[in-house]
C-alpha atoms as a PDB file:
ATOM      1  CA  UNK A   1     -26.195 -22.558 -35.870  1.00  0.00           C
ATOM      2  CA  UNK A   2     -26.947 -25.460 -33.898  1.00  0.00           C
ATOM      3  CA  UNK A   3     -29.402 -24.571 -30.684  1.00  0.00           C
ATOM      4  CA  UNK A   4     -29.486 -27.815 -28.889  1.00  0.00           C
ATOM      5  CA  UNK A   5     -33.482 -27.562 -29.136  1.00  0.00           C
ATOM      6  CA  UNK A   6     -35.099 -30.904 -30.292  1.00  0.00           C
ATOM      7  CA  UNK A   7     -38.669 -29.555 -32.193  1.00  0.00           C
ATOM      8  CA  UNK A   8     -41.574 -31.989 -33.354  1.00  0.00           C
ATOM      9  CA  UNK A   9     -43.610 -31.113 -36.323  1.00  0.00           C
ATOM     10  CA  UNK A  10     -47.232 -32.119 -37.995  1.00  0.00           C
ATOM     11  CA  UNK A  11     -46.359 -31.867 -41.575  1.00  0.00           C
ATOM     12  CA  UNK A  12     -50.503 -31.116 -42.121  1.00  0.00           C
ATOM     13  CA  UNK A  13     -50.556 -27.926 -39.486  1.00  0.00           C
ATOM     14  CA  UNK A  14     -47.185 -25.957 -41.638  1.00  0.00           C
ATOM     15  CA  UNK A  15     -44.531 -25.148 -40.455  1.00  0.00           C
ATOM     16  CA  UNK A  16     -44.452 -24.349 -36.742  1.00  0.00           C
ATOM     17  CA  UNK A  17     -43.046 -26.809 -34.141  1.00  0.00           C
ATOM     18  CA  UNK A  18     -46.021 -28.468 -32.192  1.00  0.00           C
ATOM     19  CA  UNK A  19     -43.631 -29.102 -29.273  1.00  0.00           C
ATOM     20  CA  UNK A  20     -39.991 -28.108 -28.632  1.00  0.00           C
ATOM     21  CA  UNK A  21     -37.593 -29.226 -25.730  1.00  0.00           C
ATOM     22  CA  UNK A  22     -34.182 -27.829 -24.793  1.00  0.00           C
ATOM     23  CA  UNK A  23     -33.121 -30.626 -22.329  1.00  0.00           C
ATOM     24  CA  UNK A  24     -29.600 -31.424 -24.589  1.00  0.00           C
ATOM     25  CA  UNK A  25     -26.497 -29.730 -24.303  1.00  0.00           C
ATOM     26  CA  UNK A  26     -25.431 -30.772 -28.197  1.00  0.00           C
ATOM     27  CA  UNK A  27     -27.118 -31.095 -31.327  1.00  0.00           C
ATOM     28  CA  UNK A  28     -29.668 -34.215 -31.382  1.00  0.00           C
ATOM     29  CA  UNK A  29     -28.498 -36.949 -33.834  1.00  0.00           C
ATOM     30  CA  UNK A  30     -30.199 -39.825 -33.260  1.00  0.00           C
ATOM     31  CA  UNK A  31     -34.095 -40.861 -32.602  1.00  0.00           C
ATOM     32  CA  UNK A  32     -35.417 -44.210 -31.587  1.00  0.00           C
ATOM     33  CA  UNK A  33     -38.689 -45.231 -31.204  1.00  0.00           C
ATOM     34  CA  UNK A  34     -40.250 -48.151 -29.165  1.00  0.00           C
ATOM     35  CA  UNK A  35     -43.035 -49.857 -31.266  1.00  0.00           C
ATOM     36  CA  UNK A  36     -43.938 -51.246 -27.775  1.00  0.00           C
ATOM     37  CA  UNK A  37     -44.579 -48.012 -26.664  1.00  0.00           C
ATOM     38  CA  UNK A  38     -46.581 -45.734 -28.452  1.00  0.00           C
ATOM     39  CA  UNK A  39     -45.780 -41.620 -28.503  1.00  0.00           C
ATOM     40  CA  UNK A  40     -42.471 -42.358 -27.063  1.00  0.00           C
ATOM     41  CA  UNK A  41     -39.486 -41.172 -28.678  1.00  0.00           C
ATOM     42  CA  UNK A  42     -35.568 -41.215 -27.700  1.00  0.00           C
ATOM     43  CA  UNK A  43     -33.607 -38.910 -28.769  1.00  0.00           C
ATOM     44  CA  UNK A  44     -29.544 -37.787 -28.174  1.00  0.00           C
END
């Protein structure tokens, strides 16, 4: 099921989340990132 949780993952370190957030209500669909901006990411 969907848990609303939006995890990040380093590929190289397996396959726990290196940070997780549960600040959305539905499932996250959509990223964007600012190349302006570096380690910022959208999501919703």
């Amino acid at each position: 099921g969907d848990d609303c949780k939006f995890r990040s993952f380093d590929l190289r370190s397996g396959l726990q989340p290196i940070s997780s957030n549960r600040s959305h209500t539905a499932g996250v669909t959509s990223l964007h990132c600012n190349p302006a901006t570096e380690y910022l990411l959208a999501s919703g």
